[in-house]
C-alpha atoms as a PDB file:
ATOM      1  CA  UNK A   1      33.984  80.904  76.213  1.00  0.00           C
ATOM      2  CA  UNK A   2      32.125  79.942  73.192  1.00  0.00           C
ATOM      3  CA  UNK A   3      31.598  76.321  73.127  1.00  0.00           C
ATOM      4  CA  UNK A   4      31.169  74.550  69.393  1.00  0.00           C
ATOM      5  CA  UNK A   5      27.727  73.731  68.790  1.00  0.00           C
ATOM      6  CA  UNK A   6      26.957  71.156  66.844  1.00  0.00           C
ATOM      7  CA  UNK A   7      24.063  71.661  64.472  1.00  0.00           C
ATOM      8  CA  UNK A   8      21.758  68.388  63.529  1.00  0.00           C
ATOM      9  CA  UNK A   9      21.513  67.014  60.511  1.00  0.00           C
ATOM     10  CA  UNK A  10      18.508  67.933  59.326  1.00  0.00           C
ATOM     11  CA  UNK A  11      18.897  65.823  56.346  1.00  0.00           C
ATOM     12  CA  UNK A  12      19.512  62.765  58.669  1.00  0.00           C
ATOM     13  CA  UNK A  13      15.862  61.054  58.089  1.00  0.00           C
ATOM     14  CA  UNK A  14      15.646  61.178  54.155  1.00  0.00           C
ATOM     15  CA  UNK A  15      19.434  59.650  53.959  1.00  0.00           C
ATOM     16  CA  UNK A  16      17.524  56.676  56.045  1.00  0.00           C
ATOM     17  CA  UNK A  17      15.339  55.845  53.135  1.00  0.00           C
ATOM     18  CA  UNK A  18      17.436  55.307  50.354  1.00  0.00           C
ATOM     19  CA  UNK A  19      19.043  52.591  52.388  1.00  0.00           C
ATOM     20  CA  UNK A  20      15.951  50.914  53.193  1.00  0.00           C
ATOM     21  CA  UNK A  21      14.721  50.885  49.988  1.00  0.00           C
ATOM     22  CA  UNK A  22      18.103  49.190  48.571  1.00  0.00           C
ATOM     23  CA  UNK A  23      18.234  47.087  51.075  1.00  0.00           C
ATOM     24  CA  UNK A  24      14.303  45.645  50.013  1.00  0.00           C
ATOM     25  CA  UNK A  25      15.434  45.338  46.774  1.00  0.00           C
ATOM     26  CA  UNK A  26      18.265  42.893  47.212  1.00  0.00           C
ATOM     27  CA  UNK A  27      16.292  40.660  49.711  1.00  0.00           C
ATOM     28  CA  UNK A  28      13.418  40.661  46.734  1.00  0.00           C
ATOM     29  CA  UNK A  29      15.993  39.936  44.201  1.00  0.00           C
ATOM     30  CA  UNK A  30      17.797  37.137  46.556  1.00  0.00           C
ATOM     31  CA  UNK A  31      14.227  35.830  46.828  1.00  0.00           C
ATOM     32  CA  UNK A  32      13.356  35.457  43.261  1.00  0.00           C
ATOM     33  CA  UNK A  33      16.729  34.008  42.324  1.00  0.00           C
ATOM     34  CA  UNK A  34      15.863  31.157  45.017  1.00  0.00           C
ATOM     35  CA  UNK A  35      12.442  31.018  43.693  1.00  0.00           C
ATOM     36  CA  UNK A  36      13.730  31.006  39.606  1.00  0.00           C
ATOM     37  CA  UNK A  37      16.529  28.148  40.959  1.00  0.00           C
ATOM     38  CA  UNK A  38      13.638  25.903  42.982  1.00  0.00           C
ATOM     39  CA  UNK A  39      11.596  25.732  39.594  1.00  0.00           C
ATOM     40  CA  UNK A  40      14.683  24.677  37.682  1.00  0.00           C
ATOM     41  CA  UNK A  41      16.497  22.062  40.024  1.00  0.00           C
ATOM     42  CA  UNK A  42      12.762  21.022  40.422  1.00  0.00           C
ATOM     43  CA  UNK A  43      12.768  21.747  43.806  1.00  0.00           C
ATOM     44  CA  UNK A  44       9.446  23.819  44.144  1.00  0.00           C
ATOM     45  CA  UNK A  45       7.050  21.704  42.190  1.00  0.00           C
ATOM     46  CA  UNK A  46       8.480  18.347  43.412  1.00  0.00           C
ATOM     47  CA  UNK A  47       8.580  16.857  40.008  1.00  0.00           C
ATOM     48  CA  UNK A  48      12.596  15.869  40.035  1.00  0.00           C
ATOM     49  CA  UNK A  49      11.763  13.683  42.831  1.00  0.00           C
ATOM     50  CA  UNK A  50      14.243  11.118  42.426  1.00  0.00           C
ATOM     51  CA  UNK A  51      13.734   8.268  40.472  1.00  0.00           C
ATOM     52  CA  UNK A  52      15.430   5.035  40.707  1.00  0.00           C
ATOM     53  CA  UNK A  53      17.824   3.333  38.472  1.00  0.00           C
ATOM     54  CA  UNK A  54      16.173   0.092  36.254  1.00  0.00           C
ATOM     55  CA  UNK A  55      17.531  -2.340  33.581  1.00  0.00           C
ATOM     56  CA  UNK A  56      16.184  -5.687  32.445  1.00  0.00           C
ATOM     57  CA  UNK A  57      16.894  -8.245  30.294  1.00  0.00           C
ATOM     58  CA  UNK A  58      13.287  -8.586  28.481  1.00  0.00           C
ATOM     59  CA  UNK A  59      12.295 -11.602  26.009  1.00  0.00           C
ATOM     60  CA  UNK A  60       8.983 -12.241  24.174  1.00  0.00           C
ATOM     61  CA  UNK A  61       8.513 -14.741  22.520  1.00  0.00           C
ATOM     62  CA  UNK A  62       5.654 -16.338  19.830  1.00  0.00           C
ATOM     63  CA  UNK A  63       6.029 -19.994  19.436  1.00  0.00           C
ATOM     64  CA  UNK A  64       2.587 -20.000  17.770  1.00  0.00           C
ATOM     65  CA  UNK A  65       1.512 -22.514  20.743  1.00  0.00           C
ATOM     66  CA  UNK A  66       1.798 -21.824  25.162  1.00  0.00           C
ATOM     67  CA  UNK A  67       4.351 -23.582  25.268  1.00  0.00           C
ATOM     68  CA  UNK A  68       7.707 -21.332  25.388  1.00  0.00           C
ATOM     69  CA  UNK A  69       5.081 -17.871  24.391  1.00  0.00           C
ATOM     70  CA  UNK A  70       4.702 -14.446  26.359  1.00  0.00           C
ATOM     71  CA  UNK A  71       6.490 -11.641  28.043  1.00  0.00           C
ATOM     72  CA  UNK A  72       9.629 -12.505  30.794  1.00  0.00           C
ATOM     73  CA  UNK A  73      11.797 -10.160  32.123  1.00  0.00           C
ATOM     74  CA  UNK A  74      14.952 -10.520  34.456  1.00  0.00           C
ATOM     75  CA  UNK A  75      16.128  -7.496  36.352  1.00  0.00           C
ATOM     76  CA  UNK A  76      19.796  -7.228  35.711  1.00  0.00           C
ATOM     77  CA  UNK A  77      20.539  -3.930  38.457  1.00  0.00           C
ATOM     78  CA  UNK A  78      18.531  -1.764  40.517  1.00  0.00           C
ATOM     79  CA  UNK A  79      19.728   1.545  42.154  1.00  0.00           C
ATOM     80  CA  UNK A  80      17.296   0.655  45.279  1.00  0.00           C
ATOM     81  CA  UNK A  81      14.177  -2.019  45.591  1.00  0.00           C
ATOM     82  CA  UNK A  82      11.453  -0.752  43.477  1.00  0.00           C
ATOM     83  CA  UNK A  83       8.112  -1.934  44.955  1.00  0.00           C
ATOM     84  CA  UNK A  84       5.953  -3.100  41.818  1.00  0.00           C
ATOM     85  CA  UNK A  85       3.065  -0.884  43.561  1.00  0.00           C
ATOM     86  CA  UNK A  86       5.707   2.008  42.269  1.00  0.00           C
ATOM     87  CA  UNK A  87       5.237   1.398  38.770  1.00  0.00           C
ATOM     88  CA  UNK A  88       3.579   0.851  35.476  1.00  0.00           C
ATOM     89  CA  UNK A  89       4.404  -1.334  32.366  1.00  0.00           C
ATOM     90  CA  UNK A  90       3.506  -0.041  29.252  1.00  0.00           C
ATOM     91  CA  UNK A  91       3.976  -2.130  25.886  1.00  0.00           C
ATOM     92  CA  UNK A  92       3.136  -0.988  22.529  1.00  0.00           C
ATOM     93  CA  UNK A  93       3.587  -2.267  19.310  1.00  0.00           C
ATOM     94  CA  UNK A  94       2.431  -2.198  15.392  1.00  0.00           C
ATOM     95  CA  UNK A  95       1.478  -4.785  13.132  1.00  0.00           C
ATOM     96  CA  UNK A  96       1.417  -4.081   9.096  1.00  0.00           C
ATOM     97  CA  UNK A  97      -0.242  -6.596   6.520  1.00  0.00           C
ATOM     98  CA  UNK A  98       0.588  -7.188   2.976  1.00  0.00           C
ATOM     99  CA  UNK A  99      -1.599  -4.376   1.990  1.00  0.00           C
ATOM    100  CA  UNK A 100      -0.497  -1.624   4.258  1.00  0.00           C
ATOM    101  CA  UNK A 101      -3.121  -1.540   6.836  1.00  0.00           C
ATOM    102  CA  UNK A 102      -1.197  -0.676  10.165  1.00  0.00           C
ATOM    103  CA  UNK A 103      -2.640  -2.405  13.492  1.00  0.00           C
ATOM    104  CA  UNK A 104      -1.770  -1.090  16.464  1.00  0.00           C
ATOM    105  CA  UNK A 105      -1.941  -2.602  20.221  1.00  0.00           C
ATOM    106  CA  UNK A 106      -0.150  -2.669  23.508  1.00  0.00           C
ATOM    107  CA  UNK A 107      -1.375  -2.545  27.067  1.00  0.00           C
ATOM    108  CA  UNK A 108      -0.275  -0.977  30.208  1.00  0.00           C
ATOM    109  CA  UNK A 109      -0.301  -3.282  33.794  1.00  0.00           C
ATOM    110  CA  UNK A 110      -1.284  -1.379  36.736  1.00  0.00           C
ATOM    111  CA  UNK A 111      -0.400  -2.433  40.272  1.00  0.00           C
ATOM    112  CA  UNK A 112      -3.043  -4.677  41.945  1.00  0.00           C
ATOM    113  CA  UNK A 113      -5.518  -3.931  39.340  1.00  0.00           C
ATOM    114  CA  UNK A 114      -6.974  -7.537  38.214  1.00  0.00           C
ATOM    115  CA  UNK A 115      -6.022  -8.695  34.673  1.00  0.00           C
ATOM    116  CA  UNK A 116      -6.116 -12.060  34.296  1.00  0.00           C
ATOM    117  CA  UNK A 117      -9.077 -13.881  34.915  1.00  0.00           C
ATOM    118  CA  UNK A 118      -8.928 -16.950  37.117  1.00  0.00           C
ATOM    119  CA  UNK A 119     -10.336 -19.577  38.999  1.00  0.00           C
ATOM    120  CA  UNK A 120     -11.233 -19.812  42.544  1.00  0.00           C
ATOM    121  CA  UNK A 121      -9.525 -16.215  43.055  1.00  0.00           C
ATOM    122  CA  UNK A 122     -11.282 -12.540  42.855  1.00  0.00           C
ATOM    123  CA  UNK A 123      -8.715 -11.010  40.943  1.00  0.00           C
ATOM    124  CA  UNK A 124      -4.976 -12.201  39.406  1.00  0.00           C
ATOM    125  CA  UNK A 125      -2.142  -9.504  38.403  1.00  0.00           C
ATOM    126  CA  UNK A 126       0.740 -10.304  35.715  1.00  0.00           C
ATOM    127  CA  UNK A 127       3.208 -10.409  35.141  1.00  0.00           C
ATOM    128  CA  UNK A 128       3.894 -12.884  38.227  1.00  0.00           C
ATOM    129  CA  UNK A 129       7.369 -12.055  39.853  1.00  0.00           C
ATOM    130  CA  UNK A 130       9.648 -14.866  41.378  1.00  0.00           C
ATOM    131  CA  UNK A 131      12.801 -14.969  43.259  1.00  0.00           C
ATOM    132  CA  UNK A 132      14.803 -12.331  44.772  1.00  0.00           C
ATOM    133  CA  UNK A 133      12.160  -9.527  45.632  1.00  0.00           C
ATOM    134  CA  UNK A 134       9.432 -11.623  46.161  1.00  0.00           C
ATOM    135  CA  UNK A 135       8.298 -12.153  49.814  1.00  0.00           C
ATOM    136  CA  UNK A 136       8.198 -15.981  50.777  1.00  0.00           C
ATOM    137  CA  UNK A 137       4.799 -17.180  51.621  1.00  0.00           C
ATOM    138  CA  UNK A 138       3.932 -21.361  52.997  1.00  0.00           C
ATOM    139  CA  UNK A 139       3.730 -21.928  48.851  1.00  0.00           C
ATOM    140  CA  UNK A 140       6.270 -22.059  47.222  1.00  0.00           C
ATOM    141  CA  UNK A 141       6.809 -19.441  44.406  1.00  0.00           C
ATOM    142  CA  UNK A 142       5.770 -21.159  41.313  1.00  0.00           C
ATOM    143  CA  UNK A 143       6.833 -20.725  37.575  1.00  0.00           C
ATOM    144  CA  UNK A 144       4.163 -21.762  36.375  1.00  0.00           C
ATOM    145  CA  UNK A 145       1.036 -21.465  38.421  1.00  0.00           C
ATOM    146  CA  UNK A 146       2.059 -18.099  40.130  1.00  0.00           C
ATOM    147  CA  UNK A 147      -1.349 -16.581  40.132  1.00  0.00           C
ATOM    148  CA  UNK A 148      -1.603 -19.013  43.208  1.00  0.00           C
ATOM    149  CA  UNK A 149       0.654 -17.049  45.278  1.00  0.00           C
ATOM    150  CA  UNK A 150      -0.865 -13.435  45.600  1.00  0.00           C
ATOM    151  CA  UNK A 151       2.908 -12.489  46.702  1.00  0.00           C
ATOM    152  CA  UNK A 152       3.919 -13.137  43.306  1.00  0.00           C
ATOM    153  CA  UNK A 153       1.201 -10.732  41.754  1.00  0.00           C
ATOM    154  CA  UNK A 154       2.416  -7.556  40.109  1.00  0.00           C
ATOM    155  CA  UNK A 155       1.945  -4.771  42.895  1.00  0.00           C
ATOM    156  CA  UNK A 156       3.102  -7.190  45.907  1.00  0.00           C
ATOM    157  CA  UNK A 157       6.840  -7.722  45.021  1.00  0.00           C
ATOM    158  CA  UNK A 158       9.813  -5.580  44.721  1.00  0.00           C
ATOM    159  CA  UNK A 159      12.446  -5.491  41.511  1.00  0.00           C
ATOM    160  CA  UNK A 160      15.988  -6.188  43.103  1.00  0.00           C
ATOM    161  CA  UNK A 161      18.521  -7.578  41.154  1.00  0.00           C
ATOM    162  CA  UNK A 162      17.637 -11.347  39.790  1.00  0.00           C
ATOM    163  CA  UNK A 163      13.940 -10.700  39.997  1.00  0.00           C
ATOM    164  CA  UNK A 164      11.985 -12.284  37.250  1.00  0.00           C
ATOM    165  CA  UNK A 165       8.665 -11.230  36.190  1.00  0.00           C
ATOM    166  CA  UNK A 166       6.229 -13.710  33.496  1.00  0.00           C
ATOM    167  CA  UNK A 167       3.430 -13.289  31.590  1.00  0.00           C
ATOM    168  CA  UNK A 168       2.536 -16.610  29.871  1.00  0.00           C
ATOM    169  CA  UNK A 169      -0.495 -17.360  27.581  1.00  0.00           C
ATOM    170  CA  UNK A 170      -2.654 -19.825  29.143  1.00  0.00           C
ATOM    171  CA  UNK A 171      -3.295 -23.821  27.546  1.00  0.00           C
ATOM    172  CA  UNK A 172      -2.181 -25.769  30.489  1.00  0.00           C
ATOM    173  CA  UNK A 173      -5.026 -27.309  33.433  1.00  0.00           C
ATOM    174  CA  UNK A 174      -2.115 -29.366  34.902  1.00  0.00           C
ATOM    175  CA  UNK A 175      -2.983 -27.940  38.510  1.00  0.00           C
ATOM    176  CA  UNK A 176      -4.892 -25.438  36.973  1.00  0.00           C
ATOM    177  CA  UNK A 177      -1.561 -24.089  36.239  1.00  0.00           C
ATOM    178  CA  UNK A 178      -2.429 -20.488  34.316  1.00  0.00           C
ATOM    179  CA  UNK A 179       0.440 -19.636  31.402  1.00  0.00           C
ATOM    180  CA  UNK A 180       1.355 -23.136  31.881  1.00  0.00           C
ATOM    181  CA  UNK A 181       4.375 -23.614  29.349  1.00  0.00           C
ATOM    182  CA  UNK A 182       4.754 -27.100  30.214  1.00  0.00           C
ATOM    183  CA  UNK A 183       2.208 -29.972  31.176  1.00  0.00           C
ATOM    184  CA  UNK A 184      -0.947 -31.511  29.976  1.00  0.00           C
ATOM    185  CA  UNK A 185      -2.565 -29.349  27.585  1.00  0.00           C
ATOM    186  CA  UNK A 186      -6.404 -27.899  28.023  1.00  0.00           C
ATOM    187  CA  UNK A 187      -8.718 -28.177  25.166  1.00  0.00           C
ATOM    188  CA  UNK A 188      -8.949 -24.248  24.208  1.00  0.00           C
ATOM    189  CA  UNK A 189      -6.390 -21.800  24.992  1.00  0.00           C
ATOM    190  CA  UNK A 190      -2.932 -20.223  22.831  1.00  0.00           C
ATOM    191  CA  UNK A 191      -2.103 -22.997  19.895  1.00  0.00           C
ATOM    192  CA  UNK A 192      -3.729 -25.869  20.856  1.00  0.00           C
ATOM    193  CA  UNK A 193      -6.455 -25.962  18.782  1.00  0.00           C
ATOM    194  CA  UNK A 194      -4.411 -24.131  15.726  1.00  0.00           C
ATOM    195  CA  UNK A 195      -1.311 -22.514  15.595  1.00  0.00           C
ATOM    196  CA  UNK A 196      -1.252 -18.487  16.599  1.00  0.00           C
ATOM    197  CA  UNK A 197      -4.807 -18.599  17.072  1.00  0.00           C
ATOM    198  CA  UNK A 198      -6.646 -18.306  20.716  1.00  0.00           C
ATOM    199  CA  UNK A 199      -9.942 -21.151  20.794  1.00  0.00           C
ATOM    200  CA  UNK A 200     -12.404 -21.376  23.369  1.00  0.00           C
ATOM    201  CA  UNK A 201     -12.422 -24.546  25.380  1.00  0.00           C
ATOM    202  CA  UNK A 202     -11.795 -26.417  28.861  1.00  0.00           C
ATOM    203  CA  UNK A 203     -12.579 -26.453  32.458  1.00  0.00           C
ATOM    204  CA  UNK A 204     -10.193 -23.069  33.090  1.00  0.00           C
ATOM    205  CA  UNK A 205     -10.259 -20.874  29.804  1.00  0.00           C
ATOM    206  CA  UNK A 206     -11.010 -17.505  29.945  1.00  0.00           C
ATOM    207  CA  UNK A 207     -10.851 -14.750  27.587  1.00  0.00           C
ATOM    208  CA  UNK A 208      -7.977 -12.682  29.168  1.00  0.00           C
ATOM    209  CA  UNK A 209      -5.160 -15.075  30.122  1.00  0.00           C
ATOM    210  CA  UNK A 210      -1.324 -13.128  31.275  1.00  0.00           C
ATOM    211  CA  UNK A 211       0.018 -12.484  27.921  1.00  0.00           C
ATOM    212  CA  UNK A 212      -2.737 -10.586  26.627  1.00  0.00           C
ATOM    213  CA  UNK A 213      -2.986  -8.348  29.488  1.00  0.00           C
ATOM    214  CA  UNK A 214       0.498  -7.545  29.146  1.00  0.00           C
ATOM    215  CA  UNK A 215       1.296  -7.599  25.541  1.00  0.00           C
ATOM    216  CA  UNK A 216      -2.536  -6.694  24.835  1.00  0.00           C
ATOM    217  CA  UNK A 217      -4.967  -8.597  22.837  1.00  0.00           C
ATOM    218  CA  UNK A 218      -4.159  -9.827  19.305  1.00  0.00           C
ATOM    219  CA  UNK A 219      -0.476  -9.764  20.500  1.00  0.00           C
ATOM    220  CA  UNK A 220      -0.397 -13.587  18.831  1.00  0.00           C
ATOM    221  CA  UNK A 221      -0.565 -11.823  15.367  1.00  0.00           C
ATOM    222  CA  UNK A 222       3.618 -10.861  16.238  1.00  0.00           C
ATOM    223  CA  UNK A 223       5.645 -12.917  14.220  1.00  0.00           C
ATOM    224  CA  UNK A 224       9.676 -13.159  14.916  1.00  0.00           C
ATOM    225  CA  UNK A 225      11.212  -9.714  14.018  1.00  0.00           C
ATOM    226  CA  UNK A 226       8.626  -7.548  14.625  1.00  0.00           C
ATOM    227  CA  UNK A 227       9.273  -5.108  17.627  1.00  0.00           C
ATOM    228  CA  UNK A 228       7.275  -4.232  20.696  1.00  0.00           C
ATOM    229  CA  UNK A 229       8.420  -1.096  23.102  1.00  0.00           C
ATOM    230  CA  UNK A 230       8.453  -1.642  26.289  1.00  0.00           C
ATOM    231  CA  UNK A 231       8.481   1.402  29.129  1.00  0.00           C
ATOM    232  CA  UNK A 232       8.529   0.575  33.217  1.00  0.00           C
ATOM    233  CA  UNK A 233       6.825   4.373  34.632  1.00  0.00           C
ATOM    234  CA  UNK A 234       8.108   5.307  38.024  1.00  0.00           C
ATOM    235  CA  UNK A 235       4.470   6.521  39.216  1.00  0.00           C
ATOM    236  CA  UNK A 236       5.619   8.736  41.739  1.00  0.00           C
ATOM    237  CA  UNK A 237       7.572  10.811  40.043  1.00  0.00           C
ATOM    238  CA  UNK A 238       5.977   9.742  36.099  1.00  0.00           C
ATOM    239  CA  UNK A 239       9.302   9.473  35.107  1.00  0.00           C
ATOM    240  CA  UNK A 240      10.418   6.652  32.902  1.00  0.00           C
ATOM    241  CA  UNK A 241      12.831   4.469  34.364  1.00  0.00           C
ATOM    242  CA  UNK A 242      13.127   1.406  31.673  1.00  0.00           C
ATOM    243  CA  UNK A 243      12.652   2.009  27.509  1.00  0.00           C
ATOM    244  CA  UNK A 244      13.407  -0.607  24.730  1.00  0.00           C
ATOM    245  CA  UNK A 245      12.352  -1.816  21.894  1.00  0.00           C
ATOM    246  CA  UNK A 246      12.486  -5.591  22.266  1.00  0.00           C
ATOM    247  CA  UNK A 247      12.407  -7.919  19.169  1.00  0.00           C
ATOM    248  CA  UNK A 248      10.353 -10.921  19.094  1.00  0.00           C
ATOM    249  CA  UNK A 249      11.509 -14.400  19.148  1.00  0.00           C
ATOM    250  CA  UNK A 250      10.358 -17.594  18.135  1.00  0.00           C
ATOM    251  CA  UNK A 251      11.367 -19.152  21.317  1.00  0.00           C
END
């Protein structure tokens, strides 16, 4: 009896390969098309981190004097807290004279970095924030003489919504109150010597004083109508989170 033999496939081992090898190319192809997403949802290089949600109502203001001058700002809505050590304002604006001659200036307020000059304390950072956001301390949170409350310097509050934030020019030594804009006014200082014009004087002046570091110096030269941007930078992610062009006021 002849029994069937069955003959191997001699073949067997090359038919292997072409398998393999397609099988290597879709997991490389699968890979890359991961790869090619991650850099476009921004997933590999981190850069769409997400950034919060920010809007303000922002006023400045040049009375020509300290009183009812300088930068404020209410947040209106918030999609989370955003510490103030988060983030960067940046203001810029231009100036033209009668003959054409374009003057630029601006400033940008980093967190904790000491730009106002004042007494009896190493370092003071406007704008000052008050209200919701700020932590309570055993002073109250002052309008007016917030550099005495290093809560209320920028880099040590939060923005929630109803958080204000101030940047007044100084010509007030009522309680040494810095950006003063209401009390006994110091000899030197915004407008109290002459209208729109900084002067040198009193127990307290220095030459940086809140509005200039904000707004930057020569900021008095704005006049109502003229427009200054200002930008809020999430620094984490350098995305801006707040833009506008804000006119100026005369009160």
């Amino acid at each position: 009896m002849n029994l069937l033999k069955i003959k191997p496939l001699k073949d067997s081992d090359s038919a292997v390969s072409p398998v393999v090898g397609v099988m290597l190319m879709l997991v490389v192809t699968i890979i890359i098309a991961a790869v090619v997403s991650g850099f476009a949802g921004g997933l590999v290089d981190g850069t769409d981190q997400n950034a919060p949600l920010l809007t303000m109502d922002v006023k400045i203001s040049n009375t020509g004097s300290y009183i009812g001058s300088g930068f404020s700002a209410t947040v209106t809505s918030v999609s989370d807290p955003i510490p103030t050590k988060d983030i960067k304002i940046a203001t810029s604006w231009k100036i033209t004279d009668d003959s054409g001659d374009v003057t630029p200036g601006g400033s940008t307020t980093t967190p904790l970095v000491t730009n106002v000059r004042c007494p009896r304390l190493n370092y003071s950072c406007a704008p000052y924030g008050y209200g919701p956001g700020v932590i309570s301390s055993s002073d109250e949170q002052y309008l007016t003489k917030a550099y005495k409350n290093l809560n209320q310097h920028f880099g040590n509050y939060s923005l929630v919504q109803g958080t204000g934030l101030i940047a007044y020019p100084y010509g007030s030594y009522q309680e040494d109150a810095i950006g003063s804009s209401v009390g006994m006014s110091d000899t030197g200082g915004y407008g109290v010597v002459t209208g729109y014009t900084y002067s040198n004087g009193g127990l307290y002046w220095r030459n940086a004083d809140a509005a200039q570091s904000v707004l930057g110096t020569g900021w008095e030269a704005l006049r109502v109508g003229d427009t200054v941007n200002v930008k809020v930078i999430h620094i984490p992610t350098g995305k801006v989170i707040f833009e506008k062009n804000v006119a100026v006021t005369e009160g």
